[in-house]
Protein backbone atom coordinates (compact mmCIF):
# COMPACT_ATOMS: atom_id res chain seq x y z
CA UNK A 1 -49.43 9.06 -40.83
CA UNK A 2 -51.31 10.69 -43.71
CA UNK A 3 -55.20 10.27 -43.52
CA UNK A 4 -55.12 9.31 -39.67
CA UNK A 5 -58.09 11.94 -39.39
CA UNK A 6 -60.43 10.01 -41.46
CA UNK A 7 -59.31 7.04 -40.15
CA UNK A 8 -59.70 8.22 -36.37
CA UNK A 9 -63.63 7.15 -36.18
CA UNK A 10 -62.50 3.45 -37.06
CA UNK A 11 -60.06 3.23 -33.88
CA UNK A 12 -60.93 0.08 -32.11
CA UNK A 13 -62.50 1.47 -28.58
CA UNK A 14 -64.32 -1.59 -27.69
CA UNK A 15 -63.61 -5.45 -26.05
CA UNK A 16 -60.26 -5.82 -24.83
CA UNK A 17 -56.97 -5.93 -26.93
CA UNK A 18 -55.67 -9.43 -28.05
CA UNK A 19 -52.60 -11.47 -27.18
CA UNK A 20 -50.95 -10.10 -30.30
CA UNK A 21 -51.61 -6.56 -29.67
CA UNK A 22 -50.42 -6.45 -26.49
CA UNK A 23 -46.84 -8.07 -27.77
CA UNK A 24 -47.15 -5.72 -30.60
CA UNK A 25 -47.35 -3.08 -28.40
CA UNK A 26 -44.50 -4.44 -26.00
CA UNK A 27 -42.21 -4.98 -28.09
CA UNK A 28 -42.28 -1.50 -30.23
CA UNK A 29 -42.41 0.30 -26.39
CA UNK A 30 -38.97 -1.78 -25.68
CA UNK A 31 -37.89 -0.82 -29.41
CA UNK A 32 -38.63 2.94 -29.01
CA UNK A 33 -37.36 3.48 -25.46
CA UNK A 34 -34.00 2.46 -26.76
CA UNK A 35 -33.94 4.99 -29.45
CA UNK A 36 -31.35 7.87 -28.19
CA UNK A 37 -33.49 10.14 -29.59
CA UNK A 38 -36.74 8.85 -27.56
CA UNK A 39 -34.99 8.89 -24.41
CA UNK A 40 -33.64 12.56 -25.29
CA UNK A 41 -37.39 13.47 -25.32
CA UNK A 42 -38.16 12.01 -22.01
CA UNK A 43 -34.81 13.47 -20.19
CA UNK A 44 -35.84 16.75 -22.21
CA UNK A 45 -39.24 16.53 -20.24
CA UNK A 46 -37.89 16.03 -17.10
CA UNK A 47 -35.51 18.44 -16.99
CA UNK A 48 -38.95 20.86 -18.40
CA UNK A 49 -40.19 19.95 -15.03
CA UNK A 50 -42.31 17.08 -16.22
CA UNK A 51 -43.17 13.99 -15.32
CA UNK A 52 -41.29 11.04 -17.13
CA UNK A 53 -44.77 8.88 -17.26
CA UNK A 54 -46.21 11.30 -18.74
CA UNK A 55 -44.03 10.80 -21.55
CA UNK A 56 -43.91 7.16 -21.78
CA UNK A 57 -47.87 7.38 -21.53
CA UNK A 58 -47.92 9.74 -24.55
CA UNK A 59 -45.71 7.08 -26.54
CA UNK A 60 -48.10 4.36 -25.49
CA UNK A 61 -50.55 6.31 -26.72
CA UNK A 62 -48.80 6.93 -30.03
CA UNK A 63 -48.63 3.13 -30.64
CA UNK A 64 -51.88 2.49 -30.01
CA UNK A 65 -52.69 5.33 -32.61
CA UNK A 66 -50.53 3.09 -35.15
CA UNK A 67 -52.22 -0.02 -34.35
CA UNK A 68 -56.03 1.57 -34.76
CA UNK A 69 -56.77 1.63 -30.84
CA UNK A 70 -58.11 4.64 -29.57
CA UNK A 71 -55.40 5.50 -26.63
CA UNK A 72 -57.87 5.96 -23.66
CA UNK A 73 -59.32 2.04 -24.85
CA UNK A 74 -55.61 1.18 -24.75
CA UNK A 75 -54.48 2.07 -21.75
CA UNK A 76 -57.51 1.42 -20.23
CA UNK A 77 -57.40 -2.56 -21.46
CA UNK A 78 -53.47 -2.33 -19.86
CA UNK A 79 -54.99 -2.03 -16.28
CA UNK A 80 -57.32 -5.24 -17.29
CA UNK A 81 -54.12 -7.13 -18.08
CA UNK A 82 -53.74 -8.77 -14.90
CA UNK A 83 -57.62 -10.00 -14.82
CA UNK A 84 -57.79 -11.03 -18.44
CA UNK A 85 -54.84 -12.76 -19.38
CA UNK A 86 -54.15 -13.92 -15.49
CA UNK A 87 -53.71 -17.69 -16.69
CA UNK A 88 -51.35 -16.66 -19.59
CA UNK A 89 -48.23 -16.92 -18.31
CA UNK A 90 -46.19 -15.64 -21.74
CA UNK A 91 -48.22 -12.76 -22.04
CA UNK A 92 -47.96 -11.77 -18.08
CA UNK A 93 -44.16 -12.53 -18.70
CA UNK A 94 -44.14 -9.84 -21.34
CA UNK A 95 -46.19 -7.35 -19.74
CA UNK A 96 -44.35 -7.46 -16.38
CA UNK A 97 -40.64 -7.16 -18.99
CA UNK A 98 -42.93 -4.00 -20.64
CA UNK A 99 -43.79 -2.52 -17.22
CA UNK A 100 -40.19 -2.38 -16.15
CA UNK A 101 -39.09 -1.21 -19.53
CA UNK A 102 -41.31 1.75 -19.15
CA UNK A 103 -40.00 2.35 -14.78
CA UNK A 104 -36.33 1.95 -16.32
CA UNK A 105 -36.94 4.51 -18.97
CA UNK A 106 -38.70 7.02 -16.53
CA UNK A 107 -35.03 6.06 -14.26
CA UNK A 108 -33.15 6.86 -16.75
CA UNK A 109 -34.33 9.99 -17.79
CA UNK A 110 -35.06 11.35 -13.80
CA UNK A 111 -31.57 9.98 -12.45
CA UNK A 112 -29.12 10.89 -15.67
CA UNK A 113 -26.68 8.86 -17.61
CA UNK A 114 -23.99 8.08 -14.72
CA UNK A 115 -26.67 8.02 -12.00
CA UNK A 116 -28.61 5.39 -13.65
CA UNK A 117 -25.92 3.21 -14.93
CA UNK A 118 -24.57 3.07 -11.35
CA UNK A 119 -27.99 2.26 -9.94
CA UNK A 120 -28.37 -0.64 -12.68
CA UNK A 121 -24.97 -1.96 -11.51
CA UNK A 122 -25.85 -2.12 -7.56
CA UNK A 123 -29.18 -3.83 -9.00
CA UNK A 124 -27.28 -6.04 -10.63
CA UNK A 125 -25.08 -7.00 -7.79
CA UNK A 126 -27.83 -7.03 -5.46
CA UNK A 127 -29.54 -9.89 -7.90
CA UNK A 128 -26.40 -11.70 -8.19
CA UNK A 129 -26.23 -12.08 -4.14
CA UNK A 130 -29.47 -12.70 -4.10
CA UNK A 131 -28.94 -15.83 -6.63
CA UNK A 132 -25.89 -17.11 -4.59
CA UNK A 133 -28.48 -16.87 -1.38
CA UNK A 134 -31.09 -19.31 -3.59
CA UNK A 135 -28.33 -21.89 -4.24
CA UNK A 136 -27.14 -21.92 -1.20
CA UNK A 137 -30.72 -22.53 0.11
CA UNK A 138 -31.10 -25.13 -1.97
CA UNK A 139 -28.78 -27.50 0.30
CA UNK A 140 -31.44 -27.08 3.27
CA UNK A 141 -34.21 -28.71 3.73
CA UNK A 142 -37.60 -27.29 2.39
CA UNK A 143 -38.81 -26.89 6.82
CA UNK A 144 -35.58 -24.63 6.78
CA UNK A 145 -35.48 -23.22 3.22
CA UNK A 146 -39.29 -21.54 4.82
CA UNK A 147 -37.74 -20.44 7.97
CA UNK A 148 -34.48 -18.71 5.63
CA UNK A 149 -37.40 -17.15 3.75
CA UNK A 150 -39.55 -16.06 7.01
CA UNK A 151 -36.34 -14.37 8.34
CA UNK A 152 -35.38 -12.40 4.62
CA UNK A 153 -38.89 -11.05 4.88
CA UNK A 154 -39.25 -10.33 8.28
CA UNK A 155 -35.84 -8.31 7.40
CA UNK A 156 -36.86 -6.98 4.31
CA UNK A 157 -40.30 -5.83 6.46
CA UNK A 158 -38.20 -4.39 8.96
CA UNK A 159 -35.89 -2.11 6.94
CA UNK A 160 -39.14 -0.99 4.29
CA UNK A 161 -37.81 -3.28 1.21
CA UNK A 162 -35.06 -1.36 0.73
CA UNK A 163 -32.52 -3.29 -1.62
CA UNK A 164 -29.62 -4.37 0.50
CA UNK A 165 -32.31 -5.82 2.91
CA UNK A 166 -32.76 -8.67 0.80
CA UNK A 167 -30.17 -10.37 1.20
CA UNK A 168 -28.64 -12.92 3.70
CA UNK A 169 -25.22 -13.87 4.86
CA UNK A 170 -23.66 -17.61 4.72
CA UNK A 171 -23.30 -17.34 8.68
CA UNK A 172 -26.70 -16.15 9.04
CA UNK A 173 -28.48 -18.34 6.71
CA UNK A 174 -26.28 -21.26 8.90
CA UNK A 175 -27.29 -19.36 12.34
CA UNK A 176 -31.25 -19.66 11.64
CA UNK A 177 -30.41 -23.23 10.17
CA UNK A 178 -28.93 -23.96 13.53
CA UNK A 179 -31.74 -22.21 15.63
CA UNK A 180 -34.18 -24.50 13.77
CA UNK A 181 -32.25 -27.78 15.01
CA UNK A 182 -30.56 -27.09 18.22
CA UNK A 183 -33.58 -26.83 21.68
CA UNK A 184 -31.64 -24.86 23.12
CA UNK A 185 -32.25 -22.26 20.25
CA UNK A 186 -36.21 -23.03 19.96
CA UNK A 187 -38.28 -19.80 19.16
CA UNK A 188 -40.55 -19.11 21.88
């Protein structure tokens, strides 16, 4: 980037950044993070006793610096996001995809090779039960697809959202089916 000091008072620092920067800036996050040599830099920082954020923050901030958006505008305009773009349902698609891109990076670098690739396979399984609970749902009625949902968050609640918590047997998706029909069963 030759000339980026005479360029640096022309930085956009002002209004909020469009649909097309925000993508622009998704998608080269997502491109970089994959690089080996990107996530070298944020494992290297970790194991320096940094924080991984800090690093992804520093390549957000590098983007922005190639688009002509001062970094502090930048980031600021990603907390405004959620309020400006609300209604856009692409867009929040994206930057939801880009904010788990940049926890998945920080994973990666903080839990190592083997750790994370393990932890990306129980996430994986975990989603894949949790699928097979949603079509199995889907054969209840909508009165006892809500009570099946009241009980997976009262459980989830109960055990602090930890992963395995979200999940539901056959028999006890059947048993609070059951509870919801039989009087003998009624909640009190």
């Amino acid at each position: 980037m030759s000339g980026s000091s005479t360029t640096t008072h022309q930085l956009q620092s002002s209004g909020m950044l469009s649909r097309e920067q925000l993508f622009h800036l998704f998608n080269r996050f997502t491109s970089l993070t994959s690089l080996p040599d990107v996530k070298k830099r944020i494992a290297e920082a970790v194991e320096d006793k940094q924080e991984a954020v800090a690093v992804t923050t520093a390549i957000q901030e590098e983007i922005f610096l190639e688009m002509g958006v001062d970094p502090s505008f930048g980031l600021s305009c990603l907390g405004k996001v959620n309020m400006v773009y609300e209604n856009d349902q692409e867009l929040m698609i994206h930057f939801y995809k880009f904010v788990a891109r940049e926890e998945m990076a920080c994973d990666e670098a903080e839990l190592g090779p083997d750790e994370f690739t393990e932890r990306m396979h129980s996430q994986q399984k975990l989603q894949e039960q949790q699928l097979e609970i949603l079509k199995h749902m889907r054969q209840f009625h909508l009165d006892n697809q809500s009570a099946i949902l009241e009980k997976l968050h009262q459980q989830m609640d109960n055990a602090n959202y930890e992963g395995g918590a979200s999940v539901l047997s056959s028999e006890q998706i059947q048993e609070i089916v059951q509870r919801r029909v039989s009087p003998l069963f009624s909640p009190r």
